[in-house]
N, C-alpha and C. Protein backbone atom coordinates (compact mmCIF):
# COMPACT_ATOMS: atom_id res chain seq x y z
N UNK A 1 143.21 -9.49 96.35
CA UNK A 1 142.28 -8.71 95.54
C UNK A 1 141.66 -7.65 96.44
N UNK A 2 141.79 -6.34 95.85
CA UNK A 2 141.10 -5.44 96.82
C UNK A 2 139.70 -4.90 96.33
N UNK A 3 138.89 -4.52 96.72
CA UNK A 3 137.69 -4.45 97.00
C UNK A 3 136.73 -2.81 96.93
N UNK A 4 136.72 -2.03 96.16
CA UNK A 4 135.97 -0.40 96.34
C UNK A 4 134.49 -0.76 97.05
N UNK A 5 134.54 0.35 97.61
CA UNK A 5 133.26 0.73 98.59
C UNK A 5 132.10 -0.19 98.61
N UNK A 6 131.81 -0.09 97.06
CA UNK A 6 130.69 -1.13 96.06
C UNK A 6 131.16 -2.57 95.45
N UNK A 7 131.79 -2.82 96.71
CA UNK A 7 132.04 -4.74 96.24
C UNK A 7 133.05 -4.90 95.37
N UNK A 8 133.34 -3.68 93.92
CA UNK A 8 133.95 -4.02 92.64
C UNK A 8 134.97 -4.15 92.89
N UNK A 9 135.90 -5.04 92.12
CA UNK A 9 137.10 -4.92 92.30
C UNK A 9 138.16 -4.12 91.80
N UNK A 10 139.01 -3.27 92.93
CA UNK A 10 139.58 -1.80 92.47
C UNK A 10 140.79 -2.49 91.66
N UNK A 11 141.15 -1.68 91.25
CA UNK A 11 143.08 -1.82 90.25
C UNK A 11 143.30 -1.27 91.24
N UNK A 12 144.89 -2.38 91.33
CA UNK A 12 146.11 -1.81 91.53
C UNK A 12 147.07 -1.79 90.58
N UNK A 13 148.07 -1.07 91.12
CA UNK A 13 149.16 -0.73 90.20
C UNK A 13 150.33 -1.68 90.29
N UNK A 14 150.62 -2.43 89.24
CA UNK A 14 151.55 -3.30 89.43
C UNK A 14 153.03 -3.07 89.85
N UNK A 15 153.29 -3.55 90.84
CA UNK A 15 154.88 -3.62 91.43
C UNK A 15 155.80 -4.35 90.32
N UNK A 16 156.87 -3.63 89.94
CA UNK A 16 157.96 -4.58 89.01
C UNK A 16 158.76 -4.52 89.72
N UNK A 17 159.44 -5.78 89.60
CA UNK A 17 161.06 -6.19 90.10
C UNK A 17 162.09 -5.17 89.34
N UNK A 18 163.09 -5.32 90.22
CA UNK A 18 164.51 -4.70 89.84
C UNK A 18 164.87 -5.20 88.77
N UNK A 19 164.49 -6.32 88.53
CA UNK A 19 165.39 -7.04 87.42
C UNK A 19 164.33 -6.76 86.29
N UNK A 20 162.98 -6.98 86.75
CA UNK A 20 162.19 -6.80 85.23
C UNK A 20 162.14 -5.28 84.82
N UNK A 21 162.36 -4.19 85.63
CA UNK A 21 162.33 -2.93 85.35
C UNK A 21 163.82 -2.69 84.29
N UNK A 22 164.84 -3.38 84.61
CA UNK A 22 166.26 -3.64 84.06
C UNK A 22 166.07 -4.45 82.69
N UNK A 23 165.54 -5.30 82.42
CA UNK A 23 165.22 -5.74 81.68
C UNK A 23 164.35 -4.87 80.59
N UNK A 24 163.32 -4.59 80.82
CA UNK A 24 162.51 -2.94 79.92
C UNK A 24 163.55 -2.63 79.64
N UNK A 25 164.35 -1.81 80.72
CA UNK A 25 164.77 -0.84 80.21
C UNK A 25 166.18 -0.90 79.01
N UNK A 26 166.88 -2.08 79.08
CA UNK A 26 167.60 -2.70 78.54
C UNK A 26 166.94 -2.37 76.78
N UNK A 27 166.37 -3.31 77.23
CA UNK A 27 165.19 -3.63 75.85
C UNK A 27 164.91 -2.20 75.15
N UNK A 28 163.89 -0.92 75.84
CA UNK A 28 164.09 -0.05 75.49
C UNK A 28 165.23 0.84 74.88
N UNK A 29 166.63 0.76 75.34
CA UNK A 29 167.73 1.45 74.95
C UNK A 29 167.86 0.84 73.37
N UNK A 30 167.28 -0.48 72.93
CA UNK A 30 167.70 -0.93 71.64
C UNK A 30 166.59 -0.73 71.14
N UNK A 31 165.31 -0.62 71.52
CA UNK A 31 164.32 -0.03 70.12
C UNK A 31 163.04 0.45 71.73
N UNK A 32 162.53 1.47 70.76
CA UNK A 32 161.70 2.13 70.94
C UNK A 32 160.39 1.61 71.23
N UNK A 33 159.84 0.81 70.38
CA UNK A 33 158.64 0.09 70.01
C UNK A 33 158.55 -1.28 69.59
N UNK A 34 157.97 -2.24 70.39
CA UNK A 34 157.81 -3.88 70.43
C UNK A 34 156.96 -4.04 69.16
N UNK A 35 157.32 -4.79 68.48
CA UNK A 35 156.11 -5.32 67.92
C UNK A 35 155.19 -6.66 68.55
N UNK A 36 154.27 -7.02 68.32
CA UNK A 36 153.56 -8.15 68.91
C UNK A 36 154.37 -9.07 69.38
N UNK A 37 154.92 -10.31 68.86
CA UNK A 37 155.27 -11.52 69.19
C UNK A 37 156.86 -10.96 69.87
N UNK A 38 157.48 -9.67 69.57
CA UNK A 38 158.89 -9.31 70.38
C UNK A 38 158.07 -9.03 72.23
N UNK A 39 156.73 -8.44 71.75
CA UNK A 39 155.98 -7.95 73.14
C UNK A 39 155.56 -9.24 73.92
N UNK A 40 155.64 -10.43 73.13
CA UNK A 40 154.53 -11.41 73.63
C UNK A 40 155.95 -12.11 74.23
N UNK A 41 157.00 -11.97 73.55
CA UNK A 41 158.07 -12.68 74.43
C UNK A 41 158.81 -12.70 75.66
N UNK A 42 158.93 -11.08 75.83
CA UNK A 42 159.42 -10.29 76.71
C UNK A 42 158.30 -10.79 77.73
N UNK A 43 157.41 -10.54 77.62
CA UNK A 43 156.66 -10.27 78.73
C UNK A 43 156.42 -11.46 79.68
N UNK A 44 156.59 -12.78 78.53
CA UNK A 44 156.67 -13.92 78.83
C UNK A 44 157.74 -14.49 79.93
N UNK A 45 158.96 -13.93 79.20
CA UNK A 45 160.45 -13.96 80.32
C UNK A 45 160.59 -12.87 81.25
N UNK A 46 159.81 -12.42 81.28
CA UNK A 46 159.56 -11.59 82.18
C UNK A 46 158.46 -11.43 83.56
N UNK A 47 157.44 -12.80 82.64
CA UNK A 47 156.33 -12.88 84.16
C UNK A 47 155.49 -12.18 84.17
N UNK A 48 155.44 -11.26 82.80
CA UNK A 48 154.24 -9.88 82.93
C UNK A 48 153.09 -10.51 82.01
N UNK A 49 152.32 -9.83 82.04
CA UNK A 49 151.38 -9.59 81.06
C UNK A 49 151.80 -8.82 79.66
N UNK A 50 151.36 -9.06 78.31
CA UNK A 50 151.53 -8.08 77.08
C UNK A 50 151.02 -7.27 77.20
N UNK A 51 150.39 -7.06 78.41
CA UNK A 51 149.22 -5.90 78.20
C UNK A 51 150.18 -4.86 79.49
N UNK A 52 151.12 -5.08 79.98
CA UNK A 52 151.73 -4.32 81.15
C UNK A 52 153.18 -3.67 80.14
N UNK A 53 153.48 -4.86 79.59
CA UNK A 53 154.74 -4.54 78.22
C UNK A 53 154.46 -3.41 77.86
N UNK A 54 153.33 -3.53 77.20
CA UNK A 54 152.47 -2.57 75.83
C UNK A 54 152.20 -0.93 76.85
N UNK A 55 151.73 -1.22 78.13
CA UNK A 55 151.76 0.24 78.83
C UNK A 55 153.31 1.04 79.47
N UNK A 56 153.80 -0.30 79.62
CA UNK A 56 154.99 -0.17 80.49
C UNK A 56 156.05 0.85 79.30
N UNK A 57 155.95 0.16 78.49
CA UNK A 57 156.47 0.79 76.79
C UNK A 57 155.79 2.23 76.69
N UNK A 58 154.53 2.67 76.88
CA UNK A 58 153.95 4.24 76.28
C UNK A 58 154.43 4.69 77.57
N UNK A 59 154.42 4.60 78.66
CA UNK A 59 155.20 5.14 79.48
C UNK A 59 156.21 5.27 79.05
N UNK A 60 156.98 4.54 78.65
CA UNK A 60 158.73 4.85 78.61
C UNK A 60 158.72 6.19 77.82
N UNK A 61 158.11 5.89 76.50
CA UNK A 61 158.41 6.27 75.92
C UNK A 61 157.75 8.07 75.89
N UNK A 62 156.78 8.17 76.90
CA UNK A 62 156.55 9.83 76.81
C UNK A 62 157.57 10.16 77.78
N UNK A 63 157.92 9.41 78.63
CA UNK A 63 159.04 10.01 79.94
C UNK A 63 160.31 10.92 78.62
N UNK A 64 160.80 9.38 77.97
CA UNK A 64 161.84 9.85 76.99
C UNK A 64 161.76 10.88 75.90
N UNK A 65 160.14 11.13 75.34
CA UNK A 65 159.86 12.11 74.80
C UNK A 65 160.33 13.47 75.66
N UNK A 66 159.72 13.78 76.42
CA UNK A 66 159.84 14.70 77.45
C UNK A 66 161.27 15.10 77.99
N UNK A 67 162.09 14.26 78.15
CA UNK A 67 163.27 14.02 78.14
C UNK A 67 164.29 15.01 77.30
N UNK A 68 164.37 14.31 76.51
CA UNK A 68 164.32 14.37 74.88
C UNK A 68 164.18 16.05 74.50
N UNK A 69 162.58 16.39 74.82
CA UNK A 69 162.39 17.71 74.19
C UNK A 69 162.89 18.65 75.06
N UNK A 70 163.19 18.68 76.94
CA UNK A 70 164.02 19.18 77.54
C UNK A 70 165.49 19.65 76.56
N UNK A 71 166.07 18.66 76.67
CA UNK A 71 167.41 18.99 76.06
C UNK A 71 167.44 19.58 74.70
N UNK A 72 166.75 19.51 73.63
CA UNK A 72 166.95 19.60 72.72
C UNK A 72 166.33 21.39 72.90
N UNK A 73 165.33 21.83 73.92
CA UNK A 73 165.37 22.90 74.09
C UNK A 73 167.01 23.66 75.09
N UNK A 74 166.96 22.94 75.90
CA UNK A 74 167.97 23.61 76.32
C UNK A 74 169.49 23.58 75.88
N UNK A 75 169.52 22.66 74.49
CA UNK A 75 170.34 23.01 73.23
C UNK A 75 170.30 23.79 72.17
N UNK A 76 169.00 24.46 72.48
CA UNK A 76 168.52 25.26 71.47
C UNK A 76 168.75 26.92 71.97
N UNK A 77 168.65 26.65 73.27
CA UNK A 77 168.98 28.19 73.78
C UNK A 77 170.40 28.20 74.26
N UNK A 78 170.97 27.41 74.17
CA UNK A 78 172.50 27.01 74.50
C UNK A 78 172.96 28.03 73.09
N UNK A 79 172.57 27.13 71.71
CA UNK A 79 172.97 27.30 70.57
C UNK A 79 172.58 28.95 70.20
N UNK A 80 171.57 29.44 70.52
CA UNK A 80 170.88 30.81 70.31
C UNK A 80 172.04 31.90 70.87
N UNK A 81 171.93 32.16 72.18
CA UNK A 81 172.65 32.62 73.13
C UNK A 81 174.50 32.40 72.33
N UNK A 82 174.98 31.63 71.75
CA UNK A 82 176.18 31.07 71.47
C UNK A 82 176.38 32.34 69.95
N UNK A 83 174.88 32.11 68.89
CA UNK A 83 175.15 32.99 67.81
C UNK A 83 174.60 34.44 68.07
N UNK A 84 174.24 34.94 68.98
CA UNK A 84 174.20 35.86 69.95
C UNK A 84 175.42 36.65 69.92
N UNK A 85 175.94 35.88 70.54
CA UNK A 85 177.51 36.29 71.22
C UNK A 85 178.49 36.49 70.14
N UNK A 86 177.79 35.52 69.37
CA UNK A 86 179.48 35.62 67.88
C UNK A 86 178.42 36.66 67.24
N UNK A 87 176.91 37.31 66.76
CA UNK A 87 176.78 38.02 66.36
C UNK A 87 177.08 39.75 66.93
N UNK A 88 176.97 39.76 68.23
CA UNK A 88 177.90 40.93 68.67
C UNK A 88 178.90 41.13 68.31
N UNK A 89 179.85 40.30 68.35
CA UNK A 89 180.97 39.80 68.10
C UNK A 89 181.23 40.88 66.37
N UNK A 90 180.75 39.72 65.60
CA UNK A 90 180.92 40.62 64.32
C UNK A 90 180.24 42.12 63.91
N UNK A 91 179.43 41.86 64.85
CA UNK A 91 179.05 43.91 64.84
C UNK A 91 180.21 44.92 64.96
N UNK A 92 180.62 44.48 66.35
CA UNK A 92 181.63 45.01 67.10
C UNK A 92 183.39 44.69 66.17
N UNK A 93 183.34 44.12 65.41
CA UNK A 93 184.28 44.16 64.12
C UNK A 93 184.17 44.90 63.56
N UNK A 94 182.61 44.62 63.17
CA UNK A 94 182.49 46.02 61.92
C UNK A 94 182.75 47.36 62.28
N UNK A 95 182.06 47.96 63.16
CA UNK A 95 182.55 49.04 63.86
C UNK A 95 184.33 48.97 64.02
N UNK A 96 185.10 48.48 64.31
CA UNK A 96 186.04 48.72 64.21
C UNK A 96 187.40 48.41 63.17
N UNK A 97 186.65 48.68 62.08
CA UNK A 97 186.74 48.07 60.85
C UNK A 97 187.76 49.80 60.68
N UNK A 98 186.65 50.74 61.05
CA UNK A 98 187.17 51.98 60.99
C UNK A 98 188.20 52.38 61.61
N UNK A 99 188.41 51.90 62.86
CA UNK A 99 189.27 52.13 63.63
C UNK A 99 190.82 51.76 63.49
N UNK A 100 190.32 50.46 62.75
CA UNK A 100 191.82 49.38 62.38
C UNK A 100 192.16 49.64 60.70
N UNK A 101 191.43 50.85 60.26
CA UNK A 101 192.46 51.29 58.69
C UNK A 101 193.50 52.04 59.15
N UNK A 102 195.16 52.31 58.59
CA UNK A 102 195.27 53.13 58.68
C UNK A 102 194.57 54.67 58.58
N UNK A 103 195.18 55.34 59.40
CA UNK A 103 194.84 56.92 59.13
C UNK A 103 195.48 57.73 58.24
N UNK A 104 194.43 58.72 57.66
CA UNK A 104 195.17 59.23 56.61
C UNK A 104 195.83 60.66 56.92
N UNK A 105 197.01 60.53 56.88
CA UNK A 105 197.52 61.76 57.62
C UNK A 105 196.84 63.13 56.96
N UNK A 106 196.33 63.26 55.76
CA UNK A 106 195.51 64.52 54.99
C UNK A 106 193.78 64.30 55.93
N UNK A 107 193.63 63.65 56.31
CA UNK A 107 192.09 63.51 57.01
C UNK A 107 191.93 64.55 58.14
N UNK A 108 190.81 64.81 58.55
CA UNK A 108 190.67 66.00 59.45
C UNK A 108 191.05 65.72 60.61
N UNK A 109 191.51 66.15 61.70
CA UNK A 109 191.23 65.96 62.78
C UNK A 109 189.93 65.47 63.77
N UNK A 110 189.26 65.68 63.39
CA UNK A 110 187.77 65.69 63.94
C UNK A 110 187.69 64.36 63.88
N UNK A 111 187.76 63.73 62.62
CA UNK A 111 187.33 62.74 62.05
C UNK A 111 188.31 61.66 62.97
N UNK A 112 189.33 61.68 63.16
CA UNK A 112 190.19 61.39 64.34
C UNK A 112 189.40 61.50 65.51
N UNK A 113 189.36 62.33 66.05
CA UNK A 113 188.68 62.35 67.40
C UNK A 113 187.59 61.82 67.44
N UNK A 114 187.08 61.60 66.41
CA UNK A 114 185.62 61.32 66.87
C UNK A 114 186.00 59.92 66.80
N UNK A 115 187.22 58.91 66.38
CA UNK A 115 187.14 57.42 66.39
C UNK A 115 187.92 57.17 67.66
N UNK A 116 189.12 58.15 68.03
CA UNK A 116 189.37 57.82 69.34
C UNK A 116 188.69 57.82 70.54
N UNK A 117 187.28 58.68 70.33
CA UNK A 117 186.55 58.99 71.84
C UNK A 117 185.60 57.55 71.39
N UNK A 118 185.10 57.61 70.36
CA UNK A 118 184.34 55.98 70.42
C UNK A 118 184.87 54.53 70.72
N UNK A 119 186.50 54.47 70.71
CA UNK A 119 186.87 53.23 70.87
C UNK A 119 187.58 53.23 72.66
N UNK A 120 187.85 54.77 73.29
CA UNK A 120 188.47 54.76 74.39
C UNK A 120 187.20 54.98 75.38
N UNK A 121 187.24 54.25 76.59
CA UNK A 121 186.55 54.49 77.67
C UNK A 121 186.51 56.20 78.20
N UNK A 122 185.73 56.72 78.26
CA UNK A 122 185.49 58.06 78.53
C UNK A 122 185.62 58.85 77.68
N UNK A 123 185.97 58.51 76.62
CA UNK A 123 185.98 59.45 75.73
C UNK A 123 186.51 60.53 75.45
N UNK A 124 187.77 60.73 75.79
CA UNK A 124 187.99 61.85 75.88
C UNK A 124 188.87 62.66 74.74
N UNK A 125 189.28 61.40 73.86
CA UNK A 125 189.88 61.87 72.75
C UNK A 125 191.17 61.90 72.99
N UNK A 126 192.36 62.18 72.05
CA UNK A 126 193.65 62.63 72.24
C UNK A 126 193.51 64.17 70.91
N UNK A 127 194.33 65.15 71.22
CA UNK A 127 194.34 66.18 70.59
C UNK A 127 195.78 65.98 69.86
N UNK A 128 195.22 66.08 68.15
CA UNK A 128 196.59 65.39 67.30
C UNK A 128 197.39 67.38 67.43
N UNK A 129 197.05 68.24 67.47
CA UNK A 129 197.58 69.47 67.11
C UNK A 129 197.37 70.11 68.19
N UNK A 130 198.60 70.99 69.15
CA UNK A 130 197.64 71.81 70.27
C UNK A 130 197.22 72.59 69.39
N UNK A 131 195.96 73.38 70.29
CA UNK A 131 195.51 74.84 69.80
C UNK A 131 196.47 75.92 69.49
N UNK A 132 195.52 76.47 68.46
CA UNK A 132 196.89 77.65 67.54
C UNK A 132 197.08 78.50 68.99
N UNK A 133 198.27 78.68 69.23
CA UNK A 133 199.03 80.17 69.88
C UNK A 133 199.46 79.42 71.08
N UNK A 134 198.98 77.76 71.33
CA UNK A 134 200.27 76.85 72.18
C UNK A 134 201.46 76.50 72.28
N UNK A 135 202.54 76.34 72.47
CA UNK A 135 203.20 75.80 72.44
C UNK A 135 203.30 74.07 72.63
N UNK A 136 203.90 73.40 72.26
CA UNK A 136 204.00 72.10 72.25
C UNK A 136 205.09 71.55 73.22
């Protein structure tokens, strides 16, 4: 028993065995929350107090909260980032929605150039006609 400044007697923090920490945790993986006489048993075959069960348990269970809301955020920006990518994705379809009709050989030129310089790097176009008084 240890002793504060003023005689009282301080808490300590209880040491668990390997096996009773294994045991929780066992227990925990199949339910969440003891009820009384499941708490009063455990604790029993276990050597604890119901009253170490009952804390040992709200511990678990904010660790696993916490846990828990980690992943489910960093599934959430997994998932974000993912319709992100497929929504570029279908932008960048649409835009070339134009590109992938045929062309209409009666359509202007211009109208040409202006889809080849948007879909080619640099832009530079291809010229469907030389200029009048060229030769070809």
């Amino acid at each position: 028993i240890l002793l504060d400044k003023d005689g009282k007697r301080k808490h300590t923090r209880p040491t668990f065995s390997g096996q009773q920490i294994f045991a929780l945790e066992k227990t925990f993986e199949q339910t969440k929350y003891l009820a009384g006489p499941e708490r009063a048993r455990l604790a029993y075959s276990l050597g604890m107090t119901e009253s170490q069960v009952k804390v040992w348990f709200q511990n678990r269970r904010t660790k696993w909260r916490k846990k828990h809301a980690a992943e489910m955020a960093t599934a959430k920006k997994k998932q974000d980032s993912e319709t992100e990518r497929l929504k570029g994705a279908s932008e960048n379809e649409e835009e070339d929605d134009d590109y992938n009709k045929p062309l209409d050989p009666n359509s202007d030129d211009e109208k040409i150039n202006q889809l080849l310089k948007k879909h080619k790097p640099g832009g530079s176009g291809l010229l469907l006609h030389p200029p009048e008084g060229e030769a070809s």
